[in-house]
Protein backbone atom coordinates (compact mmCIF):
# COMPACT_ATOMS: atom_id res chain seq x y z
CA UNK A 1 4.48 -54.41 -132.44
CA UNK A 2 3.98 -51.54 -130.09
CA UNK A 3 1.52 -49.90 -127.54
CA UNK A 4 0.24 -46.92 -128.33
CA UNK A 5 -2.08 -44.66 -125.94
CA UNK A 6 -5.02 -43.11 -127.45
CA UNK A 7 -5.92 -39.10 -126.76
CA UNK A 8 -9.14 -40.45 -124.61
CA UNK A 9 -6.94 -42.69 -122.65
CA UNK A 10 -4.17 -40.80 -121.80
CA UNK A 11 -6.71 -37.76 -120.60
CA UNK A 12 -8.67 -40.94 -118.52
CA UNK A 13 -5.84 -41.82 -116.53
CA UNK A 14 -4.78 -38.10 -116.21
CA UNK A 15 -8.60 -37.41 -114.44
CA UNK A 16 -8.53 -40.64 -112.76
CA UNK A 17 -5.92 -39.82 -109.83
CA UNK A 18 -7.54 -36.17 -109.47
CA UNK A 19 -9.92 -35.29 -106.76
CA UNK A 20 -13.17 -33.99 -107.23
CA UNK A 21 -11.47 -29.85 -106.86
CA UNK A 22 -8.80 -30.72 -108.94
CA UNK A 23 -10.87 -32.31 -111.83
CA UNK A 24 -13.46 -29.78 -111.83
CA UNK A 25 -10.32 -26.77 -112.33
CA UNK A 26 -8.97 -29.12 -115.25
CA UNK A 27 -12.29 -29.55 -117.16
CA UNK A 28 -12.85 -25.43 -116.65
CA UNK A 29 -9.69 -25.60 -118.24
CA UNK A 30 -10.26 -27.43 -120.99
CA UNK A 31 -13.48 -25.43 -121.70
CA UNK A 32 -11.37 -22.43 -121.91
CA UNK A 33 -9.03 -24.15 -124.04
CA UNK A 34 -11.28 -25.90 -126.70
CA UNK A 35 -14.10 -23.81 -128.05
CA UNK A 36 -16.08 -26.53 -129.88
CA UNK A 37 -16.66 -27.96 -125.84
CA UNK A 38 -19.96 -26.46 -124.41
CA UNK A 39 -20.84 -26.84 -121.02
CA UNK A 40 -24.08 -26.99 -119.86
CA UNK A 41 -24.52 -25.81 -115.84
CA UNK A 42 -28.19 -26.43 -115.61
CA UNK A 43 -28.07 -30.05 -114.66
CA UNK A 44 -25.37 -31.34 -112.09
CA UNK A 45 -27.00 -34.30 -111.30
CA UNK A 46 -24.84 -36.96 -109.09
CA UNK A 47 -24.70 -40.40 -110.19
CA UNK A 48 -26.35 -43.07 -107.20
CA UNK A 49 -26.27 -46.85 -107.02
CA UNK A 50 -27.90 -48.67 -104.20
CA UNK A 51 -26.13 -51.67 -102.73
CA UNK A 52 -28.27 -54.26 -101.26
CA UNK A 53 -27.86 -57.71 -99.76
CA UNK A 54 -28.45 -60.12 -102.11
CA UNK A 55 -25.98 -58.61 -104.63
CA UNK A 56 -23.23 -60.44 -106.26
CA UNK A 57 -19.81 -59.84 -107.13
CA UNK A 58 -20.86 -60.93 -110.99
CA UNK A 59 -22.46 -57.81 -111.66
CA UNK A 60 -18.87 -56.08 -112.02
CA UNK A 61 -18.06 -58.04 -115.19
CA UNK A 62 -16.56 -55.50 -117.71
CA UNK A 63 -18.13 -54.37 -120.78
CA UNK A 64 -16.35 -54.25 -124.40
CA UNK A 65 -15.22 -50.80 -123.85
CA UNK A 66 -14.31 -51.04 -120.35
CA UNK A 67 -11.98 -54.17 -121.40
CA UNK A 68 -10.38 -51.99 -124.49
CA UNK A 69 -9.73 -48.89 -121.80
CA UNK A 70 -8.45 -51.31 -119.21
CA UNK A 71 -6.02 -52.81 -121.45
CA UNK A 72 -4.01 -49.57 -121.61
CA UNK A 73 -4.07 -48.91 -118.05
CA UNK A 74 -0.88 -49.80 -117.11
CA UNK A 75 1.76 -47.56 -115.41
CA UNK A 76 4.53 -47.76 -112.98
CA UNK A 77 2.91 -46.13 -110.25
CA UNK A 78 0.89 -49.39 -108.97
CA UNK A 79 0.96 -48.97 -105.11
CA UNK A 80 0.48 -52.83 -104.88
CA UNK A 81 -0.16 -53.44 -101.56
CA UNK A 82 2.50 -51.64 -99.54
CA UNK A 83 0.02 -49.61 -97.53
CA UNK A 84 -2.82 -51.05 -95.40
CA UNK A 85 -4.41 -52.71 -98.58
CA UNK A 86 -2.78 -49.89 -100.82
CA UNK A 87 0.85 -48.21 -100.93
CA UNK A 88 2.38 -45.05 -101.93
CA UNK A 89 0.46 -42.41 -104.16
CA UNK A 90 -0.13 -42.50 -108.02
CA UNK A 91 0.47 -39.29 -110.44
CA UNK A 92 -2.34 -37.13 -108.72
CA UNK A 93 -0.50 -36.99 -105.28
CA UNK A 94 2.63 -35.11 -107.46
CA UNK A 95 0.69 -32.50 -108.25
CA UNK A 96 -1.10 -32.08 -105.02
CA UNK A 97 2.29 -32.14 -103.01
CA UNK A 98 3.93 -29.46 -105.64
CA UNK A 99 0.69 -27.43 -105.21
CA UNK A 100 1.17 -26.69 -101.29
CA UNK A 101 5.00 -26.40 -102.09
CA UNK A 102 4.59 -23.95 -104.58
CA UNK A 103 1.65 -21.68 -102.10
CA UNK A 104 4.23 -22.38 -99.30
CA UNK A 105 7.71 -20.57 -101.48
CA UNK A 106 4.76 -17.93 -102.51
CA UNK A 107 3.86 -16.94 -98.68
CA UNK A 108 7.43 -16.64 -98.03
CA UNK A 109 7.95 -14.81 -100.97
CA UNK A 110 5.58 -12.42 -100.20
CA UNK A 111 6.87 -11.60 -96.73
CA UNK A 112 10.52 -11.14 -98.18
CA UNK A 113 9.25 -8.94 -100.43
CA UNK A 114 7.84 -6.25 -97.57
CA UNK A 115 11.32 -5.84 -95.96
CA UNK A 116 13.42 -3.00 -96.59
CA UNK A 117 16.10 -4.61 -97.82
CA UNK A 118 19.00 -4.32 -100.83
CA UNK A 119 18.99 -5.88 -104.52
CA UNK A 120 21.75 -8.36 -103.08
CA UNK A 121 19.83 -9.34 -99.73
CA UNK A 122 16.94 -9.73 -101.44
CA UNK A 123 18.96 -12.41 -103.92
CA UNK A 124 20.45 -14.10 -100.71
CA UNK A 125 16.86 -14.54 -99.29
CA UNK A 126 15.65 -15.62 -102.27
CA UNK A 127 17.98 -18.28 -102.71
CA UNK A 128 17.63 -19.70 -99.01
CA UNK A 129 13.81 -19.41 -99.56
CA UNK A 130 14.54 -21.47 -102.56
CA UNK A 131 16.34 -24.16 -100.46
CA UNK A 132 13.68 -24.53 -97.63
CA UNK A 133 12.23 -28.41 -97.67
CA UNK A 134 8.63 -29.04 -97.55
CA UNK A 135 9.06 -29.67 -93.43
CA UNK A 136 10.11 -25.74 -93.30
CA UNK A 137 13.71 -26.63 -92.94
CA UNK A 138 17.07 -25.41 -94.27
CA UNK A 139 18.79 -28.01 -94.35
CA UNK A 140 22.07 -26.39 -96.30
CA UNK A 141 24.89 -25.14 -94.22
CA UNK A 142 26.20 -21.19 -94.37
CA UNK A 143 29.08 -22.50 -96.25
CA UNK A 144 27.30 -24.73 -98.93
CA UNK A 145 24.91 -21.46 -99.32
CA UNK A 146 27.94 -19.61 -99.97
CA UNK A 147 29.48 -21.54 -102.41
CA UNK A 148 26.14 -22.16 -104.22
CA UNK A 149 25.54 -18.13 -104.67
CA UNK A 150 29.11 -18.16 -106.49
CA UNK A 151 28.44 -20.61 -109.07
CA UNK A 152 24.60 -20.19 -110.10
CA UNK A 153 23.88 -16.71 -109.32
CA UNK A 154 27.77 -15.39 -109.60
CA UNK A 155 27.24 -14.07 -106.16
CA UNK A 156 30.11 -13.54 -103.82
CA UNK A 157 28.59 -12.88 -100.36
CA UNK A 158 30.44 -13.51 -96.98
CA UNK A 159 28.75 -16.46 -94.24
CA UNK A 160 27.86 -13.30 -91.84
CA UNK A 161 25.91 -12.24 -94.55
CA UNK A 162 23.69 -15.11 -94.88
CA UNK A 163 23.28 -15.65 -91.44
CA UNK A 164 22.02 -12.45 -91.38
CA UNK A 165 19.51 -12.61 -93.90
CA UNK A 166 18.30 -15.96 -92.46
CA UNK A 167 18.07 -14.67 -89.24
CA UNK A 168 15.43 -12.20 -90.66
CA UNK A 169 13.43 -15.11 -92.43
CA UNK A 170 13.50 -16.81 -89.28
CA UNK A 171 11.04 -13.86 -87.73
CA UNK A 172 8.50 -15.21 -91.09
CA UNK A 173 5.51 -16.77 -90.38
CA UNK A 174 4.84 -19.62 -89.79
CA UNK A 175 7.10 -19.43 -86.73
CA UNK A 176 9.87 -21.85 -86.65
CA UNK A 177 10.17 -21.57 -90.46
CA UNK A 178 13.86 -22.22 -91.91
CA UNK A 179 15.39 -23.72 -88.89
CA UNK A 180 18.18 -25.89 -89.47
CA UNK A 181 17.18 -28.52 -87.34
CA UNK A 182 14.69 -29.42 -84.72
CA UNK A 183 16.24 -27.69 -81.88
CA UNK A 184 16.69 -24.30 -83.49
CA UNK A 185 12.93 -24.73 -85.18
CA UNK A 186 11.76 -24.90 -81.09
CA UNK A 187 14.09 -22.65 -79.75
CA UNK A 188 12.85 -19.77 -82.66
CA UNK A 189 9.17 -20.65 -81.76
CA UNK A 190 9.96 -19.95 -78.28
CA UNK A 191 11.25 -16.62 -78.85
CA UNK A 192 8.72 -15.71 -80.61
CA UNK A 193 5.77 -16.33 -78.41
CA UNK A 194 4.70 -14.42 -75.61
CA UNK A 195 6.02 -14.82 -72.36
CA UNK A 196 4.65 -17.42 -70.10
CA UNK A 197 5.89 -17.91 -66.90
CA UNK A 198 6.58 -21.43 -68.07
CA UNK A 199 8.16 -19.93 -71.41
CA UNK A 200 11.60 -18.90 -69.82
CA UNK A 201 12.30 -22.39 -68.64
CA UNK A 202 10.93 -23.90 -71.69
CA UNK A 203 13.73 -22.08 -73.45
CA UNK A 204 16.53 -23.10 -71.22
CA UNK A 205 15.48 -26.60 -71.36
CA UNK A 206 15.66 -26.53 -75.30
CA UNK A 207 18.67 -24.55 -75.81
CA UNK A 208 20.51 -26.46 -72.58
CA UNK A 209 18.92 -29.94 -72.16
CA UNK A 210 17.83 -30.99 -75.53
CA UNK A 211 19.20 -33.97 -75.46
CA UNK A 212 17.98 -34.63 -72.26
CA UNK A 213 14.43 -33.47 -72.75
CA UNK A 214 14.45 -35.72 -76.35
CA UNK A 215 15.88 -39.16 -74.21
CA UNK A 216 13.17 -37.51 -71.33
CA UNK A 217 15.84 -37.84 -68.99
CA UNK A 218 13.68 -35.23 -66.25
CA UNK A 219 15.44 -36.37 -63.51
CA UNK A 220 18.80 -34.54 -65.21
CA UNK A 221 16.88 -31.24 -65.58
CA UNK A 222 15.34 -31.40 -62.83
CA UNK A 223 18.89 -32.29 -60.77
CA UNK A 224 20.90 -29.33 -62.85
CA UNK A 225 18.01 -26.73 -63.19
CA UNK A 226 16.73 -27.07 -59.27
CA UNK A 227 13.12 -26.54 -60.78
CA UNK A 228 9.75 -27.93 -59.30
CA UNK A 229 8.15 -31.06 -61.07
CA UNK A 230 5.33 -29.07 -61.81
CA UNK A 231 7.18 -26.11 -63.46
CA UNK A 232 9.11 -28.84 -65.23
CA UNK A 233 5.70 -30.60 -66.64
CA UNK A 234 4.30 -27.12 -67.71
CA UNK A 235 7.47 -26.05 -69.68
CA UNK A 236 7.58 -29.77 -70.92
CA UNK A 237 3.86 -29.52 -72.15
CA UNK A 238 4.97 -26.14 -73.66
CA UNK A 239 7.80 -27.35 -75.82
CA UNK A 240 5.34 -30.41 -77.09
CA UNK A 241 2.71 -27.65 -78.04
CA UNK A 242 5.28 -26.62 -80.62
CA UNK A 243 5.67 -27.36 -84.37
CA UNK A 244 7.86 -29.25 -85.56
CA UNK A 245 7.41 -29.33 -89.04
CA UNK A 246 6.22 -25.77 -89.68
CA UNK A 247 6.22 -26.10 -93.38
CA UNK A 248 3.12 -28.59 -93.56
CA UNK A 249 5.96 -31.50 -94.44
CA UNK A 250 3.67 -32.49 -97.67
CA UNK A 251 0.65 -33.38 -95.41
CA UNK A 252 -2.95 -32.07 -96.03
CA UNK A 253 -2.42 -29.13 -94.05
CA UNK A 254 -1.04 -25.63 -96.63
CA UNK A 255 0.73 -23.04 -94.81
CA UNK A 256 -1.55 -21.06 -92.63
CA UNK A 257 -4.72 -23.04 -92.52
CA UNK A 258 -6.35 -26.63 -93.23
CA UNK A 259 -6.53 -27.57 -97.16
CA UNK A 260 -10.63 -28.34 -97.19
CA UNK A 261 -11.15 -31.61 -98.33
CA UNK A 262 -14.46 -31.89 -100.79
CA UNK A 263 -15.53 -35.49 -100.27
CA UNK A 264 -15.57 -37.18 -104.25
CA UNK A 265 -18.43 -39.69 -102.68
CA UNK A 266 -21.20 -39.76 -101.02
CA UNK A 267 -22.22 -42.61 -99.13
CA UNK A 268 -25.52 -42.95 -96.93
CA UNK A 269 -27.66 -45.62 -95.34
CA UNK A 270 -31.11 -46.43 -95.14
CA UNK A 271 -31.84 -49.81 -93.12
CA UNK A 272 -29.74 -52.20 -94.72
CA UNK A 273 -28.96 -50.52 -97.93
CA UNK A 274 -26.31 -48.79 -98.50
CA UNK A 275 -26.37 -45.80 -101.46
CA UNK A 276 -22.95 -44.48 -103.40
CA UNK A 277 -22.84 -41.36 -105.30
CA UNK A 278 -20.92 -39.61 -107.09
CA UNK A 279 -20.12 -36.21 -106.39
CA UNK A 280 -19.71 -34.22 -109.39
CA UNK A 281 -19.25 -30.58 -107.61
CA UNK A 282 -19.14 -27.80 -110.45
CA UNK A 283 -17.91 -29.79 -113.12
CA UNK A 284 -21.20 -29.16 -115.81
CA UNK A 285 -22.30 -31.36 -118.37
CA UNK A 286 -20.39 -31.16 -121.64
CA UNK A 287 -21.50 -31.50 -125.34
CA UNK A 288 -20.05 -29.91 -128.71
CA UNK A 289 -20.60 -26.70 -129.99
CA UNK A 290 -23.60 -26.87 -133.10
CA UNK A 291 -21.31 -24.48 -134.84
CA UNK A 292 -18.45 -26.11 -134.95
CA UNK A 293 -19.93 -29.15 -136.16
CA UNK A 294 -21.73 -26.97 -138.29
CA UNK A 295 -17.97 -25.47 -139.95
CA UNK A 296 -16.73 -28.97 -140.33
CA UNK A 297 -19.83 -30.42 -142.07
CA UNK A 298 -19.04 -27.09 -144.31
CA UNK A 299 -15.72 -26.92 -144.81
CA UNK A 300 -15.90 -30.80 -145.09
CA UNK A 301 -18.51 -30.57 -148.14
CA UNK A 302 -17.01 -27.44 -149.78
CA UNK A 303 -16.34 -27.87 -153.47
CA UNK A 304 -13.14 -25.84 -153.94
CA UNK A 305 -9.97 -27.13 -153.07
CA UNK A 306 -7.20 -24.75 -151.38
CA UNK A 307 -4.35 -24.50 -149.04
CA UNK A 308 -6.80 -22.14 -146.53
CA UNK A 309 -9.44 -24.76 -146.74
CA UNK A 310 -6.92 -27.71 -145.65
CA UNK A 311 -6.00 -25.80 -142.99
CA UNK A 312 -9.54 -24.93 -142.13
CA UNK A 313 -10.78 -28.55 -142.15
CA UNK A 314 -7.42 -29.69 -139.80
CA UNK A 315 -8.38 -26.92 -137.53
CA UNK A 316 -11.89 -27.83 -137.00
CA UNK A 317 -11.80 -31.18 -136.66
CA UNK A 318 -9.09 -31.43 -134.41
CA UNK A 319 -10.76 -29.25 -131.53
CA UNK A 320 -14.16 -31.10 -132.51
CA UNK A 321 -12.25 -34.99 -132.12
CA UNK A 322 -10.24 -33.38 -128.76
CA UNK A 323 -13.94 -31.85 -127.50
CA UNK A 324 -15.23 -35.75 -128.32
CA UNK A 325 -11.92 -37.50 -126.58
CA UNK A 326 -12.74 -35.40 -123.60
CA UNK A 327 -16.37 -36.32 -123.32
CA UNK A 328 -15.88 -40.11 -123.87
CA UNK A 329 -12.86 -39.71 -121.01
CA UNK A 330 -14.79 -38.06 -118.58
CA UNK A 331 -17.76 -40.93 -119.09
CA UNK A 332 -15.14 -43.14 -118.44
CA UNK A 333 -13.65 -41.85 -115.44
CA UNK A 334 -17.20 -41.45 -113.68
CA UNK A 335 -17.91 -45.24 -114.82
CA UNK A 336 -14.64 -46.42 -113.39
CA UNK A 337 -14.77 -44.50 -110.25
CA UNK A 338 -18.69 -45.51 -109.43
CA UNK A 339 -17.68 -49.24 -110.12
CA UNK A 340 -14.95 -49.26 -108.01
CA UNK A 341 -16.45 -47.44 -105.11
CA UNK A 342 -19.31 -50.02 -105.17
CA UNK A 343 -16.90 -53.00 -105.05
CA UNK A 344 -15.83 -51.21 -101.77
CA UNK A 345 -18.75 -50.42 -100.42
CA UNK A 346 -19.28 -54.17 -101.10
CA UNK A 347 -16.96 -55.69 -99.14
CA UNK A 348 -17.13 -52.97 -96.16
CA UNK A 349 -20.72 -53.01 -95.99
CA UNK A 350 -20.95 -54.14 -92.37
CA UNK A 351 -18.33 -51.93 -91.30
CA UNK A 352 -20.77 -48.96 -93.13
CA UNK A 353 -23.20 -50.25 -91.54
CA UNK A 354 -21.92 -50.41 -87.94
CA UNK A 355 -19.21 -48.05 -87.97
CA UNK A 356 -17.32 -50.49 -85.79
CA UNK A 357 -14.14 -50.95 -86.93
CA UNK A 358 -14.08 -54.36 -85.88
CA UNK A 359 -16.41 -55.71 -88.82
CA UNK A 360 -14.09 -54.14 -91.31
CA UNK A 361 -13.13 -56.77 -93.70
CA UNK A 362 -9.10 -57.53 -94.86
CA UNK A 363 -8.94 -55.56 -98.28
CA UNK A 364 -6.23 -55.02 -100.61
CA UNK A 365 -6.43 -52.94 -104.02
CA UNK A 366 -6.08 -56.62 -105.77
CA UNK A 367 -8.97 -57.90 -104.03
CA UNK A 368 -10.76 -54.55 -106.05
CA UNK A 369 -9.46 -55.32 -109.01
CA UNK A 370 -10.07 -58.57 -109.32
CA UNK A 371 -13.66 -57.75 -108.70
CA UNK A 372 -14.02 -54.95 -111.38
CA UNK A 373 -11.90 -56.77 -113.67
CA UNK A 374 -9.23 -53.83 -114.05
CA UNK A 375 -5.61 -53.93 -112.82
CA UNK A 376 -4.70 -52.53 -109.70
CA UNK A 377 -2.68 -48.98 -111.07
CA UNK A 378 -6.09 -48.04 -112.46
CA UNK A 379 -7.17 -49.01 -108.90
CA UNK A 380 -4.45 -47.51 -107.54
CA UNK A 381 -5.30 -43.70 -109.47
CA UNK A 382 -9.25 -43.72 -108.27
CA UNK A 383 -8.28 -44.35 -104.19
CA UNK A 384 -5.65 -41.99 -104.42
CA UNK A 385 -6.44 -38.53 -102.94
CA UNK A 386 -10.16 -39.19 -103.23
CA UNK A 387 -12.96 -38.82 -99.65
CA UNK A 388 -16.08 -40.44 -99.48
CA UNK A 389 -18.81 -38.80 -97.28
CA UNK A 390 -20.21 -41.39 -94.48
CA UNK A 391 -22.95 -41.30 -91.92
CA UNK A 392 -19.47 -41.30 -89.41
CA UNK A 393 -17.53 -38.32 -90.84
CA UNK A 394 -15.48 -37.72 -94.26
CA UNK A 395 -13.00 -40.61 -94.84
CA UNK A 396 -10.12 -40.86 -96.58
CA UNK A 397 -10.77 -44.25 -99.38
CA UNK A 398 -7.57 -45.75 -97.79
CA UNK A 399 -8.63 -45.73 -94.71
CA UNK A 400 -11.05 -48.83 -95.95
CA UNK A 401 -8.14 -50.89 -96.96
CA UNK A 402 -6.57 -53.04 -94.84
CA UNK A 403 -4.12 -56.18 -94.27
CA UNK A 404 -5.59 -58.92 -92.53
CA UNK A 405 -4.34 -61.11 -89.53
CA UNK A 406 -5.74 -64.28 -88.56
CA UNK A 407 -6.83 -64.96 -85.35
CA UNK A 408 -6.07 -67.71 -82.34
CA UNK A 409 -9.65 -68.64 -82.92
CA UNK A 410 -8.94 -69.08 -86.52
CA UNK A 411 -11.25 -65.42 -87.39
CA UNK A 412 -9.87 -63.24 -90.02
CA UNK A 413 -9.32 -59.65 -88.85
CA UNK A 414 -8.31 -56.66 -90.37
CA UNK A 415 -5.00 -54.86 -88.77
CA UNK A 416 -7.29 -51.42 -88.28
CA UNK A 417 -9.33 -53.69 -85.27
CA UNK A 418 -5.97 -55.05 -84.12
CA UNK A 419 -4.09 -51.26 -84.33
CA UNK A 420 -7.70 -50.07 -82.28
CA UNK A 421 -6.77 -52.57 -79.90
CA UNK A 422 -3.27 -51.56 -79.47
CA UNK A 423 -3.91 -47.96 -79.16
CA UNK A 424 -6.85 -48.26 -76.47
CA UNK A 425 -3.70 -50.09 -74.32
CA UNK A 426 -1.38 -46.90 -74.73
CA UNK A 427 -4.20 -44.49 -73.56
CA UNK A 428 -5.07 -46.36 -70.69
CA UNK A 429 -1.60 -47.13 -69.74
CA UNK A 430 -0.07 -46.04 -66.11
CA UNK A 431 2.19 -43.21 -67.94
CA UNK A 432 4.36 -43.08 -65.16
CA UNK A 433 5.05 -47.00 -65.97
CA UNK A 434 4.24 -47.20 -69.76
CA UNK A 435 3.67 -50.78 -71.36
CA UNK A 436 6.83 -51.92 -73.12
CA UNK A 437 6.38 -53.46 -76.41
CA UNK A 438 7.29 -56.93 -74.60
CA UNK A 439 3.85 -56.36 -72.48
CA UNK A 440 1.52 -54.92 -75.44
CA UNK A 441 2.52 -58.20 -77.58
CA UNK A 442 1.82 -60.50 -73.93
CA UNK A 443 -1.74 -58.56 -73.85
CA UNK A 444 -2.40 -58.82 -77.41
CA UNK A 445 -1.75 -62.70 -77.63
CA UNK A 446 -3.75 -62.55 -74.49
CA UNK A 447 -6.61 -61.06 -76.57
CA UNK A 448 -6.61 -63.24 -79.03
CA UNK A 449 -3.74 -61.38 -81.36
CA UNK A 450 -1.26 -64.19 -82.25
CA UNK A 451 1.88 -61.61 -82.82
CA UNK A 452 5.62 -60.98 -82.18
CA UNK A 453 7.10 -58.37 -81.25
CA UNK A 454 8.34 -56.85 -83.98
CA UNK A 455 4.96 -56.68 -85.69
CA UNK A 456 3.78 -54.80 -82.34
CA UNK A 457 6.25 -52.47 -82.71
CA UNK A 458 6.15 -51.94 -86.32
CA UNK A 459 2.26 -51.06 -86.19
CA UNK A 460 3.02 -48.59 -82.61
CA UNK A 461 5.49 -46.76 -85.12
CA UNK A 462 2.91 -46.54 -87.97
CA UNK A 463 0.67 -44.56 -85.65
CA UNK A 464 2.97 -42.62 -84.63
CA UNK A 465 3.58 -43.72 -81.38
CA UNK A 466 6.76 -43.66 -79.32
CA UNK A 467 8.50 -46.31 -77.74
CA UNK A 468 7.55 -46.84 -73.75
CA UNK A 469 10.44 -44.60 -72.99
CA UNK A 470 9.17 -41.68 -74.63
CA UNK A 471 5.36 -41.75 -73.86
CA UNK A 472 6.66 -41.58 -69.84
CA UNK A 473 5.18 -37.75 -68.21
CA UNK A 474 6.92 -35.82 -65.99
């Protein structure tokens, strides 16, 4: 016995992990591609469901067909709950990272391609281009790059060689690009701007007293470099205006600009009910052509028997059953997305409501599942990469997932309200004598927080923020 995928469910969990851009280019697509689809652009209606009080969980229970699609749903991309409620990114997230890789090679590309340079410079830049990590960085040695060229492009080229040609895709925007390492990434950025009078120390301090400015060991610079403490806190706030990932590192920010995000939901309140739709952008309603149902009714019902008319009839039908698979999957997907939205919207309505991050509710992608009877990768492809539009801003659909904590009192609380907490004690900190994690965890439990250390510290580093040591100014 064996498992076998059907053409509507493979496309279904293809559209489910892609945003609302991203499925609208790949059902253009498939118009183009299939000429018995039609699309109709004269209705784009969204799809709304209003959430009220006295709802119950019991009106997720699956149909027939939902069970049937559910059953295949299965992959090995199920982000369990290894993020706040969630985890790492199903199949859609691939394609979005490769996307910005592939516009950031292009605009370097592009730039190599205006210099004035020969056939076997351009192959060397090429090839370092080639070898640039989505952070902007190069992380290959002169030597490996040498030794590379000789064996896959048959390339003998000296190290001075390189270094030149790197040097000159150093100058590319964005500035810092192709460093190999943090210090040179700063050190190019500063070269390239425009003199400050703060610029010239900033530049001594990175090239000089790197590791002293990284440990923020001031006293050192300001000891060797005989500097004020004000010149040294405006070349300090210099060097932390920088970049240091100039090639976007995989985030939601391309090369040169902010990727616009196009919200796949629409949520909106009106007294105590909350409303969920669907945004459906420029993706157009879709039926099958009249003729070609027309040919295959023909060709179907023709009398004679030949070789052309076999391959006629295969033909036909197949683009009219692949035009029907893609209706029925795109049904699907906006059935599965609207069901699961509204089982989130369920359990964060007070948090909708209020905006308060403290009546956020502990939610993991099981919790989801188990109320829309699905498992949790099918889960796991409709919250990836997808917004929903709120009366408080755009929001990313992780962002309403999260662990939950129990309190002294006994109160269950998500770890967003206990993370608010912890952050609103770093900003109002004395930054000249920053709270150690020791004295965060003291105020915490103080608060009502029951938490060690290490749990302090491991929620500071997933907000990015640095140890006591670091956060101390000038």
């Amino acid at each position: 016995m064996s498992q076998k995928l059907s053409p509507t469910q493979i496309q279904l969990m293809n559209m489910l992990s892609l945003p609302v851009l991203s499925f609208e280019q790949y059902v253009n697509a498939e118009i183009e591609a299939n000429p018995a689809l039609e699309a109709s652009y004269d209705s784009l209606d969204d799809t709304a469901d209003e959430i009220h009080e006295d709802d119950k969980y019991d009106d997720f229970s699956s149909s027939d067909k939902d069970d049937d699609m559910n059953e295949y749903l299965y992959g090995d991309d199920d982000m369990g709950d290894d993020y706040e409620g969630g985890g790492s990114s199903s199949g859609g997230n691939f394609i979005a990272a490769h996307s910005v890789k592939d516009s950031f090679v292009e605009s370097l590309m592009s730039q190599l391609a205006l210099e004035s340079l020969t056939d076997r410079e351009m192959m060397i830049g090429r090839y370092i281009i080639g070898n640039i990590d989505e952070d902007g960085y190069l992380r290959s040695d002169i030597m490996s790059i040498s030794d590379d060229l000789i064996f896959s492009q048959g390339l003998d080229v000296k190290e001075e060689e390189i270094e030149k040609v790197l040097k000159l895709i150093q100058t590319f925007e964005p500035a810092g690009i192709a460093a190999r390492n943090l210090q040179e990434c700063l050190s190019i950025q500063l070269g390239l701007k425009k003199m400050q009078p703060s610029t010239a120390l900033s530049i001594k301090i990175v090239e000089r007293y790197f590791e002293a400015l990284s440990r923020k060991n001031y006293d050192k610079i300001l000891r060797e470099e005989g500097c004020s403490r004000e010149e040294l806190s405006a070349a300090v706030e210099e060097i932390s205006s920088l970049n240091p990932r100039p090639g976007g590192g995989g985030q939601e920010d391309t090369v040169g600009g902010n990727m616009e995000i196009t919200p796949d939901f629409i949520i909106s309140i009106d007294g105590d009910t909350v409303s969920v739709s669907l945004y459906s952008g420029g993706v157009p309603s879709l039926h099958i052509s009249e003729d070609y149902t027309r040919m295959l009714t023909d060709v179907q019902s023709g009398s004679t028997s030949s070789r052309e008319k076999n391959d006629a009839l295969v033909f036909v039908k197949s683009k009219v059953d692949a035009a029907r698979w893609f209706i029925d999957a795109i049904e699907q997907r906006r059935r599965t997305m609207m069901r699961t939205m509204r089982a989130i919207v369920k359990r964060q309505k007070a948090f909708i409501l209020s905006g308060d991050v403290a009546d956020m509710r502990p939610m993991a992608l099981k919790d989801i599942a188990a109320d829309v009877s699905m498992d949790i990768s099918t889960i796991s492809r409709v919250v990836s990469q997808k917004y929903a539009y709120t009366p408080y801003g755009t929001m990313s659909l992780k962002d309403f997932f999260s662990d939950g904590r129990t309190t002294s009192t006994g109160e269950d609380v998500s770890v967003k309200e206990i993370k608010q907490s912890l952050a609103y004690m770093i900003e109002s900190e004395d930054k000249n004598n920053p709270l150690t994690d020791e004295k965060l965890t003291e105020r915490l439990v103080k608060e009502g927080y029951p938490l060690s250390r290490r749990t302090v510290a491991k929620y500071r580093e997933a907000m990015g923020i640095p140890v006591a040591r670091m956060r101390k100014k000038v």
